[in-house]
N, C-alpha and C. Protein backbone atom coordinates (compact mmCIF):
# COMPACT_ATOMS: atom_id res chain seq x y z
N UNK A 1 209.27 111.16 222.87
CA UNK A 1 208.70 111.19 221.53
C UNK A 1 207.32 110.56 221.55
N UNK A 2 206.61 111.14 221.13
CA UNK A 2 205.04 110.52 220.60
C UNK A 2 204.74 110.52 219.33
N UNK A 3 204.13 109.31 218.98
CA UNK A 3 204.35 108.77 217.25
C UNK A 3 203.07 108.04 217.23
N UNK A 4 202.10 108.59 216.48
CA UNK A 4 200.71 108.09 216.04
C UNK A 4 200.86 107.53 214.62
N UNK A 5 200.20 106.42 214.46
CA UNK A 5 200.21 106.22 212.98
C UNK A 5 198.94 105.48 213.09
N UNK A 6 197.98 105.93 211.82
CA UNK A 6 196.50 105.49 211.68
C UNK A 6 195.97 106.17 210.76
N UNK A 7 195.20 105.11 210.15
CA UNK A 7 194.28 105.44 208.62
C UNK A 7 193.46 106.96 209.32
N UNK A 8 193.39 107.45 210.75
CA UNK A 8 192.41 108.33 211.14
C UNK A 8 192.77 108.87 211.81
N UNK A 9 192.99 110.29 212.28
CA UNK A 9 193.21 110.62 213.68
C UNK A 9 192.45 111.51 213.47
N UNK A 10 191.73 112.10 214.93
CA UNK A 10 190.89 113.08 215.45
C UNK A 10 191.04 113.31 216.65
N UNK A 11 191.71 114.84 217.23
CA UNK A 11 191.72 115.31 218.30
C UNK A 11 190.60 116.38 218.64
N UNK A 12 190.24 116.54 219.30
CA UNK A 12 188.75 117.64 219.96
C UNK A 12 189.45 118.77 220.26
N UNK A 13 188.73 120.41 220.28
CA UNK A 13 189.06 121.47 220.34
C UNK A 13 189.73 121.60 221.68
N UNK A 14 189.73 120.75 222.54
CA UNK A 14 190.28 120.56 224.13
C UNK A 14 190.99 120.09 224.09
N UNK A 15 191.79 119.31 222.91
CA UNK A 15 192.86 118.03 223.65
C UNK A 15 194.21 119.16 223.80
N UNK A 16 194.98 117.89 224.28
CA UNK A 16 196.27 119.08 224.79
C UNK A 16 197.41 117.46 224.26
N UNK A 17 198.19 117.66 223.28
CA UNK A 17 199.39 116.39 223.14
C UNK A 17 200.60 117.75 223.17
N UNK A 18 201.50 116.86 224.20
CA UNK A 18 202.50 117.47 224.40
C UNK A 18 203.74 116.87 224.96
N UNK A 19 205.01 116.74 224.25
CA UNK A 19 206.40 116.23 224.32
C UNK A 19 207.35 117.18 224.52
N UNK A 20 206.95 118.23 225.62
CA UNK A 20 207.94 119.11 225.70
C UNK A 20 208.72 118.38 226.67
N UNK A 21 210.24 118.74 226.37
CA UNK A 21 211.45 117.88 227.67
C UNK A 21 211.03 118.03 229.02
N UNK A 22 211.60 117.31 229.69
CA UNK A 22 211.29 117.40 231.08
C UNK A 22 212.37 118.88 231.77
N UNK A 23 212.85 118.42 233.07
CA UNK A 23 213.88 119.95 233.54
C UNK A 23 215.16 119.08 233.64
N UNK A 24 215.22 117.93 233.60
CA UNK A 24 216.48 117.16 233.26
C UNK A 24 216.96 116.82 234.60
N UNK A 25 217.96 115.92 235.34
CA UNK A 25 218.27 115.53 236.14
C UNK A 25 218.95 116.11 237.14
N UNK A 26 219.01 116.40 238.56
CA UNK A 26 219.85 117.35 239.66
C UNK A 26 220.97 116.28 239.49
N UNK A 27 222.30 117.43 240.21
CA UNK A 27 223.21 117.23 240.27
C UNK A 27 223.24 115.96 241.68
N UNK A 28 224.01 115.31 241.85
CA UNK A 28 223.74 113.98 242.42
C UNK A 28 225.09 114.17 243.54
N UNK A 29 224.62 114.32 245.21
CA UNK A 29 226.22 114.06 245.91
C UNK A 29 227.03 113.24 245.86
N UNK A 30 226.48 111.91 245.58
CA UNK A 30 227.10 110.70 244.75
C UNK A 30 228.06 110.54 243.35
N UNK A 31 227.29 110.87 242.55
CA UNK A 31 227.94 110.58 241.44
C UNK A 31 228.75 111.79 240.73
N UNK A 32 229.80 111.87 239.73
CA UNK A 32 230.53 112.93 239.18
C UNK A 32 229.81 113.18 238.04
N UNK A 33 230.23 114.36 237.76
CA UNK A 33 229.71 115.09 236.39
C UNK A 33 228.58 115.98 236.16
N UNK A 34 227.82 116.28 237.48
CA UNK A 34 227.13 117.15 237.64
C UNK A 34 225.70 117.19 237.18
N UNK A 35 224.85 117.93 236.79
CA UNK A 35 223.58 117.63 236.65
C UNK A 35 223.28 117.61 234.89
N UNK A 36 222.31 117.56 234.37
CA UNK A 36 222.07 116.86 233.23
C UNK A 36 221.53 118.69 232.51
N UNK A 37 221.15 118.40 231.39
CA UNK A 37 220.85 119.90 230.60
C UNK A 37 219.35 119.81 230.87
N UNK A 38 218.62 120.86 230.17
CA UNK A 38 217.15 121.18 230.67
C UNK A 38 215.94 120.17 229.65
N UNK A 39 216.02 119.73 229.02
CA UNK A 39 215.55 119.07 228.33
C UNK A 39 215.01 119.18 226.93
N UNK A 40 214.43 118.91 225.95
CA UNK A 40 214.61 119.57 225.20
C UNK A 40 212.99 120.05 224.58
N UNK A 41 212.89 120.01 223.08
CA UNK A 41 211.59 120.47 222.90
C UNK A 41 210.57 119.43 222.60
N UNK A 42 210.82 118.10 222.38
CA UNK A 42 210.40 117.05 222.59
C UNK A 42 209.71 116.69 221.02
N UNK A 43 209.76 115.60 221.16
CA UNK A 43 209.31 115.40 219.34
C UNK A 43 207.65 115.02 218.97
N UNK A 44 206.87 115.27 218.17
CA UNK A 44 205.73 114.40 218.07
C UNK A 44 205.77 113.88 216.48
N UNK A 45 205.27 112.98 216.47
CA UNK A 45 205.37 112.35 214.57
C UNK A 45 204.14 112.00 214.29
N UNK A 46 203.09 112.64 213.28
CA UNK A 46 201.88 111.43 213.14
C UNK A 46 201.82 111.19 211.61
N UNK A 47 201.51 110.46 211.63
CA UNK A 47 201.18 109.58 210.07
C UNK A 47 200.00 109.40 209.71
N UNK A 48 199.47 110.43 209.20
CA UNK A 48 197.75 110.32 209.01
C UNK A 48 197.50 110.69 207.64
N UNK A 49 196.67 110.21 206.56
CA UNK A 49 196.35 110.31 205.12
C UNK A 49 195.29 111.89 205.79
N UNK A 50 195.75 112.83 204.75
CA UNK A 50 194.89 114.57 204.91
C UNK A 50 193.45 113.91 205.06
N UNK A 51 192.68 113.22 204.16
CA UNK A 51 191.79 112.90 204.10
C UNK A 51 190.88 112.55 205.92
N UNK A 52 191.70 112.07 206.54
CA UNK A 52 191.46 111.21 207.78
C UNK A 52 191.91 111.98 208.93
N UNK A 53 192.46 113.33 208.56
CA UNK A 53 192.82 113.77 209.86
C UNK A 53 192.21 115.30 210.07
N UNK A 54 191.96 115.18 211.55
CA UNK A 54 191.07 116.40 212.10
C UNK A 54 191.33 116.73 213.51
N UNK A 55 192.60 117.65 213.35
CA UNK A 55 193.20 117.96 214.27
C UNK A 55 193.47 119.35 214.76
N UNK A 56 192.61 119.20 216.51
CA UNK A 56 192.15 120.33 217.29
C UNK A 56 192.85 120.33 218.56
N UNK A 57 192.79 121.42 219.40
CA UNK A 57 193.23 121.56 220.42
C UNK A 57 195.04 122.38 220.08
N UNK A 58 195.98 122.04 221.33
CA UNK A 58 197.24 122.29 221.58
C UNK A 58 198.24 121.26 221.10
N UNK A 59 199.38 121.52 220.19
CA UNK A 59 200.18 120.49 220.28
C UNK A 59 201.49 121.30 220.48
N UNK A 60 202.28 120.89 221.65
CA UNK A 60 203.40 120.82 221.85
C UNK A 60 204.74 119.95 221.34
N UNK A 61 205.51 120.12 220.42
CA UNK A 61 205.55 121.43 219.37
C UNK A 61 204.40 121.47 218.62
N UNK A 62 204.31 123.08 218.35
CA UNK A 62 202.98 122.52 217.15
C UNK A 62 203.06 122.25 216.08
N UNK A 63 202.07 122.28 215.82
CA UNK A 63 201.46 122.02 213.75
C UNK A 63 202.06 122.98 213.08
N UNK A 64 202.59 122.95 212.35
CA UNK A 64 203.85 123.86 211.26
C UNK A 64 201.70 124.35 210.13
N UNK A 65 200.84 123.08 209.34
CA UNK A 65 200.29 123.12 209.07
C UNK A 65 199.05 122.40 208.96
N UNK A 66 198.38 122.13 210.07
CA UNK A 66 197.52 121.24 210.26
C UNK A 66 197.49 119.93 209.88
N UNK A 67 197.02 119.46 209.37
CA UNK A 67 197.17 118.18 208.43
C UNK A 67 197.60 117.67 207.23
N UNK A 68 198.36 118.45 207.07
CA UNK A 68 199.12 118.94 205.54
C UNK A 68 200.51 118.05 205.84
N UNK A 69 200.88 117.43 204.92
CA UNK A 69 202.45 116.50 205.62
C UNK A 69 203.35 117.86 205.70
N UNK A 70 204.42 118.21 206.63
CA UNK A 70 205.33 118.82 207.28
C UNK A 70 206.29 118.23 207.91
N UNK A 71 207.38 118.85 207.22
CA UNK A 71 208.81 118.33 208.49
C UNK A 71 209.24 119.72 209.01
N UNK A 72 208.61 120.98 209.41
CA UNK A 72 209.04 122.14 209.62
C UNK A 72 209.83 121.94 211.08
N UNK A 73 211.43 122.51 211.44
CA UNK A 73 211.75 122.20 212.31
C UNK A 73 211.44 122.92 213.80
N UNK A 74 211.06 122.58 214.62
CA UNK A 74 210.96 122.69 215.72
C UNK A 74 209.22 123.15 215.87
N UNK A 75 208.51 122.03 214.91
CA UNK A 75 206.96 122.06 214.95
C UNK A 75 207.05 120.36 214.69
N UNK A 76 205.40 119.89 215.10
CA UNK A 76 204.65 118.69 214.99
C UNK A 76 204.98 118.28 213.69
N UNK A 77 205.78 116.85 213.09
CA UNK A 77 206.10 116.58 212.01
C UNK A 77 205.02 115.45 211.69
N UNK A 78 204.63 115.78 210.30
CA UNK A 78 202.90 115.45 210.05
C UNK A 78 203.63 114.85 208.33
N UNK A 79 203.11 113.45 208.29
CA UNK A 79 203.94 112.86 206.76
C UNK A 79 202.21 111.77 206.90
N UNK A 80 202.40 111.53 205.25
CA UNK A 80 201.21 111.18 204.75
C UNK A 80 201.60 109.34 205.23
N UNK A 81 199.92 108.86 205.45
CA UNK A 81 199.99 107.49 205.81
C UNK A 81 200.37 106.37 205.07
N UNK A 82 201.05 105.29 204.94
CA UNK A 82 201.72 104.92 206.03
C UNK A 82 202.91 105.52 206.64
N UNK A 83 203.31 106.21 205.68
CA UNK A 83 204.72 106.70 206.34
C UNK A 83 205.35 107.04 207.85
């Protein structure tokens, strides 16, 4: 999970934020129960007032709506500051 909270955020037409799961753990000759699931889609949270935020580039998940507060599921969940 990645969780920004700030009176400001600004990402550049290049940035790249991304919390996609990893491939999850191999099965182990050691231990029982076999290997782990694939991981998942990974979460991001930011807390930025519309006013203060200017956000460019890739986000993994993405922006449901730019800087607009959003809890759309399986996109970038974007809630007004402080929250």
């Amino acid at each position: 999970m990645i969780f920004l909270r700030a009176p400001q955020i600004t990402t550049s037409s290049t940035a790249r934020l991304s919390a996609i799961g990893g491939l999850g753990r191999l099965a182990s000759p050691f231990a029982t129960g076999g290997r782990s699931g694939a991981g998942g889609l990974g979460r991001i949270r930011l807390s930025v007032p519309t006013a203060g935020c200017a956000l460019g580039g890739t986000f993994a998940p993405p922006l449901a709506s730019a800087c607009a507060p959003s809890s759309v599921a399986g996109s970038t969940f974007v809630a007004a500051y402080p929250d």
